[in-house]
PDB file of N, CA and C in Angstrom:
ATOM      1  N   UNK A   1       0.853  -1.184   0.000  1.00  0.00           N
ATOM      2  CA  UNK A   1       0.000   0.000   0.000  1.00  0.00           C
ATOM      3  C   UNK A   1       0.891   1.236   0.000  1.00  0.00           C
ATOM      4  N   UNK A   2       0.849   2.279  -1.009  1.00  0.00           N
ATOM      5  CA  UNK A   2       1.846   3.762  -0.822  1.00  0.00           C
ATOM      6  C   UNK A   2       1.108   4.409   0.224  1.00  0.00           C
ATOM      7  N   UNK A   3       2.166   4.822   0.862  1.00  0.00           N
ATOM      8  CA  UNK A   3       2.198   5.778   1.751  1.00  0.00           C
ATOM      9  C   UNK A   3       1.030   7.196   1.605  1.00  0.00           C
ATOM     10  N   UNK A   4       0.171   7.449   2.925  1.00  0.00           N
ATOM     11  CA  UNK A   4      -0.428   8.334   2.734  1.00  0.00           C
ATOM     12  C   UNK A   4      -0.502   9.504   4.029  1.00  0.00           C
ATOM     13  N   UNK A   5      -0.812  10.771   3.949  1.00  0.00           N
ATOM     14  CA  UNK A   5      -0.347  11.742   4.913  1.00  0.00           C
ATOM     15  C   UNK A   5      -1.601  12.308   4.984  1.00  0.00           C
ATOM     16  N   UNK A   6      -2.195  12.129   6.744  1.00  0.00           N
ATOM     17  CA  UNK A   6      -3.270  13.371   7.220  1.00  0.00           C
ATOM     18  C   UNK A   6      -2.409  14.518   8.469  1.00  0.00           C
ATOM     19  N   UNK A   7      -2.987  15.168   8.027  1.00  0.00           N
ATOM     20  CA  UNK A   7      -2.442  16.251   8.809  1.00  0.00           C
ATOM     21  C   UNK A   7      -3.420  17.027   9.397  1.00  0.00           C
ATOM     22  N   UNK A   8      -3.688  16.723  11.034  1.00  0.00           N
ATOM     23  CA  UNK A   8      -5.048  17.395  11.691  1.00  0.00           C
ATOM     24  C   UNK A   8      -4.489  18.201  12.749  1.00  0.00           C
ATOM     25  N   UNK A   9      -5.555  19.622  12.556  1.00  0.00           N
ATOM     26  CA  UNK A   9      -5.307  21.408  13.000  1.00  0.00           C
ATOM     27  C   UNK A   9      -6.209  21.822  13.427  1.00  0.00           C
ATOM     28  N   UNK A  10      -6.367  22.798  13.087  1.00  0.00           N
ATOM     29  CA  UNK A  10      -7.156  24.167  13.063  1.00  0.00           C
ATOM     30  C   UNK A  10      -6.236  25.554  12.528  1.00  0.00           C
ATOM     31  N   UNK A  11      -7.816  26.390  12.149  1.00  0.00           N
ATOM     32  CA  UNK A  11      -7.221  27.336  11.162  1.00  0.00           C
ATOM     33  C   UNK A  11      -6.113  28.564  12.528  1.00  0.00           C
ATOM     34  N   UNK A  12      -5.243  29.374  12.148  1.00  0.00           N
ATOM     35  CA  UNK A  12      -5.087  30.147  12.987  1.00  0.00           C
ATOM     36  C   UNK A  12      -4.122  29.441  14.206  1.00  0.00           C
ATOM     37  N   UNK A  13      -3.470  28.084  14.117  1.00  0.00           N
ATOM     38  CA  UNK A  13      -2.195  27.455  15.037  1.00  0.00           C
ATOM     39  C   UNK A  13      -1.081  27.476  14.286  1.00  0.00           C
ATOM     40  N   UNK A  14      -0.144  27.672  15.267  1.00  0.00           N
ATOM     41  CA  UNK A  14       1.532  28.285  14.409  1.00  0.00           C
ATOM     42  C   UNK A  14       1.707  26.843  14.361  1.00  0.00           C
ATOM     43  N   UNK A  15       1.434  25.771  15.697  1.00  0.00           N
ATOM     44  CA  UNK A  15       2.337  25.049  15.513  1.00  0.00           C
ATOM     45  C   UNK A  15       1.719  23.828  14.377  1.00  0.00           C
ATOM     46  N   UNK A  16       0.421  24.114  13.688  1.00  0.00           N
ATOM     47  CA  UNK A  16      -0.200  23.997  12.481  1.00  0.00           C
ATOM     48  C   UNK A  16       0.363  24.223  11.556  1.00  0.00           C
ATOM     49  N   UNK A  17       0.506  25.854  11.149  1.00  0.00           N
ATOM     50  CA  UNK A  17       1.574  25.893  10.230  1.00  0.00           C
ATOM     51  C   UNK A  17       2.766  25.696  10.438  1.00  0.00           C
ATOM     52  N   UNK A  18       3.321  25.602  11.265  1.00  0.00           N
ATOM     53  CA  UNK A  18       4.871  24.894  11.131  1.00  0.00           C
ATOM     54  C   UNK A  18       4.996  23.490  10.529  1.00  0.00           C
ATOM     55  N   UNK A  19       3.958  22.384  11.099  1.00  0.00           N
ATOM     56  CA  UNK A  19       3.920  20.882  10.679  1.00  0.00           C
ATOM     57  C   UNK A  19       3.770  21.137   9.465  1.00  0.00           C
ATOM     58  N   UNK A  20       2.863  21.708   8.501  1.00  0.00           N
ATOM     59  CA  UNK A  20       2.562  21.993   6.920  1.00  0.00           C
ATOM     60  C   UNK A  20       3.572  22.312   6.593  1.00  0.00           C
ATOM     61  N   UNK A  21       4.470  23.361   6.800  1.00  0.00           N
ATOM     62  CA  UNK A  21       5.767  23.591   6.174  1.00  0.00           C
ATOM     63  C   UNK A  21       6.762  22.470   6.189  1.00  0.00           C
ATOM     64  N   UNK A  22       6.633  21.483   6.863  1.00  0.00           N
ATOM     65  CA  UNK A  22       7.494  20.506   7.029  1.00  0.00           C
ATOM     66  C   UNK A  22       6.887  19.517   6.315  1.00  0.00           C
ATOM     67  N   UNK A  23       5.761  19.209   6.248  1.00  0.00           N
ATOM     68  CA  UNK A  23       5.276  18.406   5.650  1.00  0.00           C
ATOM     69  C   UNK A  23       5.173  18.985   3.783  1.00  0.00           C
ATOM     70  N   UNK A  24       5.100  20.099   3.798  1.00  0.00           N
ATOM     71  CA  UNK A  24       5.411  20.791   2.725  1.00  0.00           C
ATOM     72  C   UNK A  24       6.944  20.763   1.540  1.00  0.00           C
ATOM     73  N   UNK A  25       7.685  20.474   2.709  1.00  0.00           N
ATOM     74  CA  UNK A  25       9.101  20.547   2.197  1.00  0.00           C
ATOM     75  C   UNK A  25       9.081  19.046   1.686  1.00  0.00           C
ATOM     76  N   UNK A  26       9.183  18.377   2.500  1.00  0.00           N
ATOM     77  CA  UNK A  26       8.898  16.996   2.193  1.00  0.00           C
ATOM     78  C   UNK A  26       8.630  16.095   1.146  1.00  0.00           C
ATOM     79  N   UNK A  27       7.258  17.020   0.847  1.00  0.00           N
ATOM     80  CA  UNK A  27       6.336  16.431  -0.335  1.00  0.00           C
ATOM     81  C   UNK A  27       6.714  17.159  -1.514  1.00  0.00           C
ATOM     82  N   UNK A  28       7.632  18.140  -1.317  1.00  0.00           N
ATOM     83  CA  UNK A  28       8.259  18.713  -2.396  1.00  0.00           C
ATOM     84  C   UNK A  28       9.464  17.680  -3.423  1.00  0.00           C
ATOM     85  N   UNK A  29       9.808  16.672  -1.929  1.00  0.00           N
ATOM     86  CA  UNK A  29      11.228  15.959  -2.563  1.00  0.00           C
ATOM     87  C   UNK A  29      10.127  14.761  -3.695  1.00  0.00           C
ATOM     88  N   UNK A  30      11.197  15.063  -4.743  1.00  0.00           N
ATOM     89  CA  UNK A  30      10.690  13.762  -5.631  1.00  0.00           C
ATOM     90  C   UNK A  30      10.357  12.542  -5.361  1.00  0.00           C
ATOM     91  N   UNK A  31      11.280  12.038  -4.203  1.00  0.00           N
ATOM     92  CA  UNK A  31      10.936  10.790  -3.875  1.00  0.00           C
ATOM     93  C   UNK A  31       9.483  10.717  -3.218  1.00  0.00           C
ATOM     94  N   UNK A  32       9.072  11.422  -2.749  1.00  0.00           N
ATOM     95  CA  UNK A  32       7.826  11.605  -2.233  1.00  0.00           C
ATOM     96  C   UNK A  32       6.492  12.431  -2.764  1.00  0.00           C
ATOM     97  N   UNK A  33       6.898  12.848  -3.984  1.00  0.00           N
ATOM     98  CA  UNK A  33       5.784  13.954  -4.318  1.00  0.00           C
ATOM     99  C   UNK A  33       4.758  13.484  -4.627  1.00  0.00           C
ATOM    100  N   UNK A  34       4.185  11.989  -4.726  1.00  0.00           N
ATOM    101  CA  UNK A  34       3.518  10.975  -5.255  1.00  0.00           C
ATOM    102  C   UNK A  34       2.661  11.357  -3.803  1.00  0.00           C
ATOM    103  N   UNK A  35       3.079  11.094  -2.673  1.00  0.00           N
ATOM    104  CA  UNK A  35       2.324  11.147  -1.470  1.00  0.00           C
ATOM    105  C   UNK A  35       1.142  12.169  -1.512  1.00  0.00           C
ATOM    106  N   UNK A  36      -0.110  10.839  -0.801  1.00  0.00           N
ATOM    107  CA  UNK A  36      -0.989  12.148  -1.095  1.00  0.00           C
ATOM    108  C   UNK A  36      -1.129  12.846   0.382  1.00  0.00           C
ATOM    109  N   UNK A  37      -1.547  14.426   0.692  1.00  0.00           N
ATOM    110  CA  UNK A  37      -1.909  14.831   1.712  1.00  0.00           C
ATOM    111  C   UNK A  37      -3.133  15.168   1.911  1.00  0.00           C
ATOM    112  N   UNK A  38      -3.821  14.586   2.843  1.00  0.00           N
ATOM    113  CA  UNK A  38      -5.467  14.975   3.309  1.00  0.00           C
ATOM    114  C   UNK A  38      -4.916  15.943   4.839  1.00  0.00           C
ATOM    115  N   UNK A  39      -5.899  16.936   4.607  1.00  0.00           N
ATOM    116  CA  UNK A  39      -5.487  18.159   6.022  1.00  0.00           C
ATOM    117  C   UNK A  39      -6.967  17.986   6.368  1.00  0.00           C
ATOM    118  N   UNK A  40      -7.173  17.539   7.944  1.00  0.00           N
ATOM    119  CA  UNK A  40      -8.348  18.004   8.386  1.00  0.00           C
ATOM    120  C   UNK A  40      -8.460  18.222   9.554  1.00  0.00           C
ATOM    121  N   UNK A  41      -9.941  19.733  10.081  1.00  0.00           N
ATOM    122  CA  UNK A  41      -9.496  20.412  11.111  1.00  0.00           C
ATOM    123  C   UNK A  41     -10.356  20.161  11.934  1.00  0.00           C
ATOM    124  N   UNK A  42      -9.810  20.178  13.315  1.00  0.00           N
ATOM    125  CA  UNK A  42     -10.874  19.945  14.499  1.00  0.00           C
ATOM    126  C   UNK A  42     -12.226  20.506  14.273  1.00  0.00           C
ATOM    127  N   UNK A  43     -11.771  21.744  13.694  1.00  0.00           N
ATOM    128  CA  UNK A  43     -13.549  22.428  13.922  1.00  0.00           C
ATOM    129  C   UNK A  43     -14.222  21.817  13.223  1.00  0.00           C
ATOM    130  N   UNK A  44     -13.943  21.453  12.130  1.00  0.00           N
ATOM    131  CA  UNK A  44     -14.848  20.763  11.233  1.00  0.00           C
ATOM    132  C   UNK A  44     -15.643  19.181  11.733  1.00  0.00           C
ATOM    133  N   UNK A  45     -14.908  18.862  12.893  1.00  0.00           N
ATOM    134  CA  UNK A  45     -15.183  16.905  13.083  1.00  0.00           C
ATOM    135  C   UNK A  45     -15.549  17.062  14.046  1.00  0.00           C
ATOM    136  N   UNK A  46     -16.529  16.920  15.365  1.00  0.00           N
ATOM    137  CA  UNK A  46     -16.864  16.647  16.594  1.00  0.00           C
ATOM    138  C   UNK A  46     -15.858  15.599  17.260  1.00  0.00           C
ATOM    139  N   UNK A  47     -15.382  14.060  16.318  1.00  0.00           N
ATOM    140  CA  UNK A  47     -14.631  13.603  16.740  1.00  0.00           C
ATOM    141  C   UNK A  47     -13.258  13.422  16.785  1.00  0.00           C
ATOM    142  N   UNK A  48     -13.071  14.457  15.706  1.00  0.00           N
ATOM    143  CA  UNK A  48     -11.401  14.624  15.783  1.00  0.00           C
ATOM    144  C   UNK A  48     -10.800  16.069  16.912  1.00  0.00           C
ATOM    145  N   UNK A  49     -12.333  16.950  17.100  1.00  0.00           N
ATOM    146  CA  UNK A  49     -12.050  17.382  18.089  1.00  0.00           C
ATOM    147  C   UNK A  49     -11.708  17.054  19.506  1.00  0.00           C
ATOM    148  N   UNK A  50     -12.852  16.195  19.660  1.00  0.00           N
ATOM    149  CA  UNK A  50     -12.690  15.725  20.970  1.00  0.00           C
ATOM    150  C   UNK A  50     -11.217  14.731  21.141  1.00  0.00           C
ATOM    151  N   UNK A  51     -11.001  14.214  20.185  1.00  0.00           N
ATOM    152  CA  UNK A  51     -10.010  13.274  20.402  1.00  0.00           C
ATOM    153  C   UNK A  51      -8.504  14.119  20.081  1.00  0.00           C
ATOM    154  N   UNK A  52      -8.443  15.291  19.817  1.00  0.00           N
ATOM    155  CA  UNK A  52      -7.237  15.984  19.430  1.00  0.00           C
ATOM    156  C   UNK A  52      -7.086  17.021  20.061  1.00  0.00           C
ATOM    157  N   UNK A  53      -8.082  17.903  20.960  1.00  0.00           N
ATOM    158  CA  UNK A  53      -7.687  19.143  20.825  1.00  0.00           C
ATOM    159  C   UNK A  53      -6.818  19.607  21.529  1.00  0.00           C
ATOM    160  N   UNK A  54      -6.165  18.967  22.342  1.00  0.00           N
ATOM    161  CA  UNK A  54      -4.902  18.995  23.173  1.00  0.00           C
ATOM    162  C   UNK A  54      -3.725  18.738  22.673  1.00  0.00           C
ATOM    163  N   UNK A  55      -4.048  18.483  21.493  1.00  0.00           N
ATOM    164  CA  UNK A  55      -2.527  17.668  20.819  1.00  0.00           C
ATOM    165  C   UNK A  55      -2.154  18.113  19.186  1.00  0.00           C
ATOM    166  N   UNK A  56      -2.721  19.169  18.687  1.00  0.00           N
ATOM    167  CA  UNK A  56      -2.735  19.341  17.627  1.00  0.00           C
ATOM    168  C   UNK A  56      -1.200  20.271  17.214  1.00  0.00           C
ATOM    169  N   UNK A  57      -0.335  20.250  15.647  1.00  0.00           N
ATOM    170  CA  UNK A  57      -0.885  19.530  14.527  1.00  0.00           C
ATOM    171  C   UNK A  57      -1.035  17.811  15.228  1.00  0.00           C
ATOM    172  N   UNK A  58      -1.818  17.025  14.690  1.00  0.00           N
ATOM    173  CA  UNK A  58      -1.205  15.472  14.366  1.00  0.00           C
ATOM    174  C   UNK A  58      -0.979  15.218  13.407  1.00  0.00           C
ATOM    175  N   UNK A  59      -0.348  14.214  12.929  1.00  0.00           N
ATOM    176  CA  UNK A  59       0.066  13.756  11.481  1.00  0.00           C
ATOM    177  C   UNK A  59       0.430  12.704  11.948  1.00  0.00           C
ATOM    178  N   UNK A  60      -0.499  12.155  10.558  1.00  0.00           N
ATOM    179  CA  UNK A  60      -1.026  10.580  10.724  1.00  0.00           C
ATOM    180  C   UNK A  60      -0.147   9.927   9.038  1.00  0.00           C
ATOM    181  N   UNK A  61       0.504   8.819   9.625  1.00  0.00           N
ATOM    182  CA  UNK A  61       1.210   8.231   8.245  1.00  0.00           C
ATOM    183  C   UNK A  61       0.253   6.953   8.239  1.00  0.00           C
ATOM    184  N   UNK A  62      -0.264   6.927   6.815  1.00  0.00           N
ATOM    185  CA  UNK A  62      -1.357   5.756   6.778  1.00  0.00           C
ATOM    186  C   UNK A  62      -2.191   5.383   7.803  1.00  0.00           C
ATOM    187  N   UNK A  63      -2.653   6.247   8.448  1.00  0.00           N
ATOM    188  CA  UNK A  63      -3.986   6.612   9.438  1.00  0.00           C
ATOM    189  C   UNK A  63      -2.985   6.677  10.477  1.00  0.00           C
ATOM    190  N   UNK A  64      -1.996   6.504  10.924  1.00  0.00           N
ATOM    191  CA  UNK A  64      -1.402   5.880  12.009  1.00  0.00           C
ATOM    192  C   UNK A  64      -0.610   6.856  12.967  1.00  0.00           C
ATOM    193  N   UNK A  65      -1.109   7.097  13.739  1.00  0.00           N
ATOM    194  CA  UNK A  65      -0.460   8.563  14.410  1.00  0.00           C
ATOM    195  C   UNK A  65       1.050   8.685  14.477  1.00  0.00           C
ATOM    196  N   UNK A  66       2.051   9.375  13.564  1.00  0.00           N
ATOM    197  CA  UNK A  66       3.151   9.311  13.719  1.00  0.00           C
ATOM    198  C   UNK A  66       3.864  10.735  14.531  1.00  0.00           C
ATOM    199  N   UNK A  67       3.319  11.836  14.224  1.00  0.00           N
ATOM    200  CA  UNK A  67       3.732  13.181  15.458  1.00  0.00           C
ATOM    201  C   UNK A  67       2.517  13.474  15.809  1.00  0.00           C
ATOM    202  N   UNK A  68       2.517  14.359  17.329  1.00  0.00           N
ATOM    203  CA  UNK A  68       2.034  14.991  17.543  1.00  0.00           C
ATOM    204  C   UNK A  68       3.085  16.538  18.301  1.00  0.00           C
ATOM    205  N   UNK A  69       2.300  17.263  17.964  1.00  0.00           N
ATOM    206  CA  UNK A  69       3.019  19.063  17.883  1.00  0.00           C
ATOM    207  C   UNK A  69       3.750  19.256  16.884  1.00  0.00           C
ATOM    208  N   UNK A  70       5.060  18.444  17.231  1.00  0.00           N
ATOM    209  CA  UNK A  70       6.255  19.018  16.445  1.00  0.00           C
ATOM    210  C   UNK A  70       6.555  17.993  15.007  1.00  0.00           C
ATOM    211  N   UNK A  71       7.022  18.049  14.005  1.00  0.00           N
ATOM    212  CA  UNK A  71       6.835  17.216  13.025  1.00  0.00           C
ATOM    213  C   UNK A  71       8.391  17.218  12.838  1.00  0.00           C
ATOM    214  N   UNK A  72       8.920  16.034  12.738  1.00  0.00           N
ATOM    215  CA  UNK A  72      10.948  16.371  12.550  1.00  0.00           C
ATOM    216  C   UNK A  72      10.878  15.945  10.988  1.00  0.00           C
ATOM    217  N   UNK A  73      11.388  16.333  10.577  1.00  0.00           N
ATOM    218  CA  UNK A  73      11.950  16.638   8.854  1.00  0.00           C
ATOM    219  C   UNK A  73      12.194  15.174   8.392  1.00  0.00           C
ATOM    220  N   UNK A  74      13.459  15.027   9.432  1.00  0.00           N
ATOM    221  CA  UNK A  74      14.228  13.403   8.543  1.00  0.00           C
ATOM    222  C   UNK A  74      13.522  12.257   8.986  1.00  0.00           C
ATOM    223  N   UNK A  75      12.700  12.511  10.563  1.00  0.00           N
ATOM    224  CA  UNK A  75      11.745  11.425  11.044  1.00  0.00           C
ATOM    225  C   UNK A  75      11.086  10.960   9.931  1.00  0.00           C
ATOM    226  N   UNK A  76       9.673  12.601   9.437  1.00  0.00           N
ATOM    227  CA  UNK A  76       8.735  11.739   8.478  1.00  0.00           C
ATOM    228  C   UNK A  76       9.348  11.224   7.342  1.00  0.00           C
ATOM    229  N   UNK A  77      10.615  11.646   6.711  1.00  0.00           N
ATOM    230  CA  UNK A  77      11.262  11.345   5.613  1.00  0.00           C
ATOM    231  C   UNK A  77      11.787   9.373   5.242  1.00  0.00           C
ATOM    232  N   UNK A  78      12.086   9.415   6.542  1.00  0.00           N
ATOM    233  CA  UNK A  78      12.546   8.066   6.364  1.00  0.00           C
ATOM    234  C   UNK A  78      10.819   6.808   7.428  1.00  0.00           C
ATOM    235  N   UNK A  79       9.727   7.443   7.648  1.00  0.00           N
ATOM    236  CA  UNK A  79       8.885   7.106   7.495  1.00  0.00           C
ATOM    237  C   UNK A  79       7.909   7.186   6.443  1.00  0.00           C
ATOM    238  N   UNK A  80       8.036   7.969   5.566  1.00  0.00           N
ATOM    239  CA  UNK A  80       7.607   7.812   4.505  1.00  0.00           C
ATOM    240  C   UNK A  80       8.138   6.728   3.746  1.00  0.00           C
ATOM    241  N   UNK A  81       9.326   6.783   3.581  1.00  0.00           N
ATOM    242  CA  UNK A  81      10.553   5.369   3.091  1.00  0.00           C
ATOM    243  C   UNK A  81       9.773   4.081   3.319  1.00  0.00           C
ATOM    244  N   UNK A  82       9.608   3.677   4.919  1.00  0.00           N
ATOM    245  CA  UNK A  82       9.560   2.561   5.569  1.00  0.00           C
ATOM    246  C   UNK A  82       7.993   2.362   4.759  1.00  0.00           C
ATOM    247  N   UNK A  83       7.529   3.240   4.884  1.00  0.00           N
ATOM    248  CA  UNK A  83       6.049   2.740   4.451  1.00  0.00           C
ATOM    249  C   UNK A  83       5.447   2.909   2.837  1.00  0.00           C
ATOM    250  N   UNK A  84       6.977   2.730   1.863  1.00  0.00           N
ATOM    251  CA  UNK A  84       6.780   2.458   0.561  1.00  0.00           C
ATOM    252  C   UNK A  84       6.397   3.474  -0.098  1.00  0.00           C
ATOM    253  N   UNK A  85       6.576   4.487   0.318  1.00  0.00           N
ATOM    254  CA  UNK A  85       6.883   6.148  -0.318  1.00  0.00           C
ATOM    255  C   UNK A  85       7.720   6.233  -1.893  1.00  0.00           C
TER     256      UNK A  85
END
């Protein structure tokens, strides 16, 4: 199965846009530009609120919670790898 990226926020969090920029850079590299990204925000889900709002960005590699807050560059990079990116 290729590798797939959610990335859950809200509008108006830095440390929101910081994970996007990283996740941004990322999906820029060729080896990965294939990856798809789904972004979705607490306000919008009752249950991704309740289940996130203490912990947001998350970013989920193939549903699978891989950060929460901070997103490290070479982490998702070579998790993207592992999971056939």
């Amino acid at each position: 199965m290729p590798a797939s990226l959610t990335l859950i926020g809200k509008p108006d969090c830095h440390l929101c846009e910081d994970a996007r920029e990283v996740v941004d850079r990322v999906l820029a590299d060729p080896l990965f530009a294939a990856v798809p990204l789904t972004e979705k925000s607490i306000l919008d889900d009752a249950e991704l609120y309740d289940r996130h709002w203490e912990e947001i960005p998350v970013l989920l590699v193939n549903d699978r919670v891989h950060t929460i807050y901070r997103v490290d560059e070479q982490r998702l990079r070579t998790a993207l790898t592992e999971a056939g990116a």
